[in-house]
Protein backbone atom coordinates (compact mmCIF):
# COMPACT_ATOMS: atom_id res chain seq x y z
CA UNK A 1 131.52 -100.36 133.82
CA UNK A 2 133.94 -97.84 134.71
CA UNK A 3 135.93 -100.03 137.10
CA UNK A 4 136.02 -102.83 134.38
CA UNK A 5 137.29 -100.13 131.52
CA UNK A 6 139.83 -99.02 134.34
CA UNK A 7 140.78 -102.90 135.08
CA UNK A 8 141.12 -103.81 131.25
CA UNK A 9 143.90 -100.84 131.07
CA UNK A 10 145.99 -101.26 133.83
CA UNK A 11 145.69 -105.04 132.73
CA UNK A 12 146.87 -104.02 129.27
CA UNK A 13 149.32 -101.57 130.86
CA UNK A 14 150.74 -104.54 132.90
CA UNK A 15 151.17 -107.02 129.77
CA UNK A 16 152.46 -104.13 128.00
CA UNK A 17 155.41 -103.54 130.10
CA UNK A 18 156.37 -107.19 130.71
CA UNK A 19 156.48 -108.34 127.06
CA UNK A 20 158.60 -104.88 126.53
CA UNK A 21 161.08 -105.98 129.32
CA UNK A 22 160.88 -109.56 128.06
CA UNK A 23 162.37 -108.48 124.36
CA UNK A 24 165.06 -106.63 126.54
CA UNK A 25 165.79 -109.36 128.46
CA UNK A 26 167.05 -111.60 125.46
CA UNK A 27 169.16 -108.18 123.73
CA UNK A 28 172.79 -108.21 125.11
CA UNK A 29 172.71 -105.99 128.35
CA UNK A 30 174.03 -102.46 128.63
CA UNK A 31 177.30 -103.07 130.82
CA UNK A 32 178.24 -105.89 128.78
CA UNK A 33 181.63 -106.48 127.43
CA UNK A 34 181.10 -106.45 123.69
CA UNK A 35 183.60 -109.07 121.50
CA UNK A 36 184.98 -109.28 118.44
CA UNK A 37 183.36 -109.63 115.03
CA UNK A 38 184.44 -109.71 111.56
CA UNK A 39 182.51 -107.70 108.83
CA UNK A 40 183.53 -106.67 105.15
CA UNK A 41 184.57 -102.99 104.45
CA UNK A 42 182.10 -101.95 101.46
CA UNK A 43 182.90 -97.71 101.94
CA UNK A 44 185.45 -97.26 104.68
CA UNK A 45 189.25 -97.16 104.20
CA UNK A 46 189.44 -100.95 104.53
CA UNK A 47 186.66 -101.52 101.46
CA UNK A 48 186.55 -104.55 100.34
CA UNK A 49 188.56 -106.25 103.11
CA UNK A 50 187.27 -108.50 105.95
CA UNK A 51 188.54 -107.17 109.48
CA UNK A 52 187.54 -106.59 113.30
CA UNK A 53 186.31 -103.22 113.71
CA UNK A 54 185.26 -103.99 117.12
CA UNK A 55 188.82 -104.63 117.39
CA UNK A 56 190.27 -101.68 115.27
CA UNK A 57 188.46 -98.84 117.22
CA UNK A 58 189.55 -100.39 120.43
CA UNK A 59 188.61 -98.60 124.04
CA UNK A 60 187.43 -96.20 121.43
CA UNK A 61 183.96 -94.18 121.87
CA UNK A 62 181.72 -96.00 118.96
CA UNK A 63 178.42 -96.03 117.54
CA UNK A 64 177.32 -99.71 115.97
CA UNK A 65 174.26 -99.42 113.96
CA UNK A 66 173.36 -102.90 113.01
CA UNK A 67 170.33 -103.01 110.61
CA UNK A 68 168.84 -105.38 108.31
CA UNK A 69 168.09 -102.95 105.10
CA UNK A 70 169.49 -100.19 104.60
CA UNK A 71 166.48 -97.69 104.02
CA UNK A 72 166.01 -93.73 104.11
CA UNK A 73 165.86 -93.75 108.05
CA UNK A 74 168.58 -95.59 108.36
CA UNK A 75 170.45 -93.67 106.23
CA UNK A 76 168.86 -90.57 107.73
CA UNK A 77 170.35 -92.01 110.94
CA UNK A 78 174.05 -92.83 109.50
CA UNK A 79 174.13 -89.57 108.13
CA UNK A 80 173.87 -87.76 111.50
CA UNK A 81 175.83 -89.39 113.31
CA UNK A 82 178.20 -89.31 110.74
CA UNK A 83 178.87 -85.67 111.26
CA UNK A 84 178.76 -86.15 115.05
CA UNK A 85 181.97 -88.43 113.74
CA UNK A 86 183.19 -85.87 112.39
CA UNK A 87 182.88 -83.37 114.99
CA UNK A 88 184.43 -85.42 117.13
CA UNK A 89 187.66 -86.52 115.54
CA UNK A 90 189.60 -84.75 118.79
CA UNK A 91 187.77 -87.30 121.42
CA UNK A 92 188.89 -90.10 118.90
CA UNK A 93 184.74 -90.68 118.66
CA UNK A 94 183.95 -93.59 115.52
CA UNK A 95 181.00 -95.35 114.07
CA UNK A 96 180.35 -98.06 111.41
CA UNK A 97 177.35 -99.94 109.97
CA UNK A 98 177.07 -103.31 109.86
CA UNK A 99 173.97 -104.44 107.45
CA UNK A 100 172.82 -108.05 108.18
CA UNK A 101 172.58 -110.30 105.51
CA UNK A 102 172.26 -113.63 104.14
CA UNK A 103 173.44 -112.73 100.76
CA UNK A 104 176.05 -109.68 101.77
CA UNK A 105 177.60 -109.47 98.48
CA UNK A 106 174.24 -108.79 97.20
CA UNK A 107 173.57 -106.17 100.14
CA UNK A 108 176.66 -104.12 99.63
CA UNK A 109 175.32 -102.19 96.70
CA UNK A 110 172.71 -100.57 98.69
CA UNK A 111 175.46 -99.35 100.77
CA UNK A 112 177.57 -97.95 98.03
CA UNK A 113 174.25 -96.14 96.85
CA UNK A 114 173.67 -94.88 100.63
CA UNK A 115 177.57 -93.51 100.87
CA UNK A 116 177.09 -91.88 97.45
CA UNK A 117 173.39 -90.37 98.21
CA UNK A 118 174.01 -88.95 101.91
CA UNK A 119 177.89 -88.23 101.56
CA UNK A 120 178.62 -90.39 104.38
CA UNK A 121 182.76 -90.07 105.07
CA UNK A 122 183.38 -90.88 108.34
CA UNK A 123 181.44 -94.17 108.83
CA UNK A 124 182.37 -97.31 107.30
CA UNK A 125 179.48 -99.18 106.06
CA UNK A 126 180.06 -102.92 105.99
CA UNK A 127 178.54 -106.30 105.84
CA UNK A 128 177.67 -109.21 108.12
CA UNK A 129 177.04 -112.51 106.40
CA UNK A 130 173.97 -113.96 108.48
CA UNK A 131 170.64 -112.04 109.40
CA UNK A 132 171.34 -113.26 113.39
CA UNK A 133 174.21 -110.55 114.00
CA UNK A 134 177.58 -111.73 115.48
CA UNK A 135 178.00 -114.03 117.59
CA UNK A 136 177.14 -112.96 121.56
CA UNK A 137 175.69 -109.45 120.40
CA UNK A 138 172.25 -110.73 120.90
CA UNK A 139 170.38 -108.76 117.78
CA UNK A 140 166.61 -109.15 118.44
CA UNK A 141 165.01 -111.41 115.75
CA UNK A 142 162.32 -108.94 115.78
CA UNK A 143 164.14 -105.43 115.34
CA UNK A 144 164.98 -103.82 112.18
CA UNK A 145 167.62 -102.03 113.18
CA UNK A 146 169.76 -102.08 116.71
CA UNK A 147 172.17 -99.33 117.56
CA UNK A 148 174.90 -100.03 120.28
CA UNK A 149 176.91 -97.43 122.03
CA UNK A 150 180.40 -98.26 123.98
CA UNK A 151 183.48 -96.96 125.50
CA UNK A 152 186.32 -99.28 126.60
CA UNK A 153 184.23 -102.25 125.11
CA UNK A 154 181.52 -101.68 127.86
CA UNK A 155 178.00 -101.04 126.07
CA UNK A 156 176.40 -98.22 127.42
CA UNK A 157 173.34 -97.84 124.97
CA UNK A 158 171.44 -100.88 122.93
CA UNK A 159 168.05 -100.00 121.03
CA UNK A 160 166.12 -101.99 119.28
CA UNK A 161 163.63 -100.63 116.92
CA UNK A 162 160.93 -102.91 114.69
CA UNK A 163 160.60 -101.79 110.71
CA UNK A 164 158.68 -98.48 110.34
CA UNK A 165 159.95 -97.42 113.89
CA UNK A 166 162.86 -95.48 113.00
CA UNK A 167 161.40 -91.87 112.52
CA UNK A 168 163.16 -88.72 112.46
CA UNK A 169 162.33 -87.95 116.22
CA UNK A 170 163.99 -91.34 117.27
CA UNK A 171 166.58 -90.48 114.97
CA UNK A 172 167.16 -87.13 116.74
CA UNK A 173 167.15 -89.16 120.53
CA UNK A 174 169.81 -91.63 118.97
CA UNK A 175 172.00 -88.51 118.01
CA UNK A 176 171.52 -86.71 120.92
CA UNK A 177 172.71 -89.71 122.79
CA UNK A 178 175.94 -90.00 121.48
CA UNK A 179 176.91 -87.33 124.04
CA UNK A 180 176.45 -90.15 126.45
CA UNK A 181 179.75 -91.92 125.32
CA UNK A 182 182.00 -88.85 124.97
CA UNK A 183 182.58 -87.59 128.37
């Protein structure tokens, strides 16, 4: 009975692992190049204007949160690494949010409410107009939100996390790991 207890778990273990690498396998690949994209400025200094921030931040270290609501974790989330931002206006460090949606003008109140709420300054939140993400980025159907990480347009960092998954320890990881694109 043992050995069959033992046998169901490493056979869980197993099926476990390869269905986690499979959802990697279709997210865009740290080490990737990562292209331009056009959102619409609903906070930043651009607000209410469609442009590339991809583009504007350039070889730039940046933090892309890409999420499909914008709740309390996820504005937990911009709000930290908002003030890493901010600490890190010498290393030319910048962020933005893009919020995925198939009625954006709708979405961009939430944002407003988030920028007001949390005090967010140094992240511009912004829209996408489609849930998919752009084009080539590879946003899992299945995550929530998806936070990207690059230097020199090379991503270094891409999580995925499913609604309800965002808690403030992952929170805490995510901001700790911005270290990982400032040296």
């Amino acid at each position: 009975m043992k050995k069959m207890i033992a046998l169901a778990a490493a056979a869980l273990v197993s099926v476990s692992y390869f269905a986690q690498a499979a959802d990697k396998a279709e997210c865009l690949e740290v080490g990737s190049k990562v292209g331009a994209f056009y959102v619409t400025d609903v906070t930043g200094p651009e607000a209410g204007k469609k442009l590339c921030y991809r583009c504007k931040y350039g070889s730039r270290p940046v933090v892309t949160i890409f999420s499909r609501q914008m709740d309390d974790q996820v504005a937990s989330l911009v709000k930290q690494v908002d003030g890493v931002v901010g600490a890190n206006q010498d290393k030319s460090m910048a962020a933005f949010v893009v919020l995925l949606s198939d009625k954006p003008e709708e979405a961009a109140g939430s944002l407003k409410k988030a920028a007001d709420s949390t005090g967010i300054k140094h992240t511009p939140l912004t829209t996408f107009d489609g849930q998919a993400g752009p084009e080539g980025y590879k946003i899992a159907k299945e995550a929530d939100t998806t936070v990207m990480m690059w230097v020199n347009g090379e991503l270094k960092i891409n999580e995925t996390y499913k609604a309800g998954k965002l808690d403030s320890a992952t929170v805490s990881k995510l901001v700790k790991d911005t270290g990982s694109i400032l040296n």
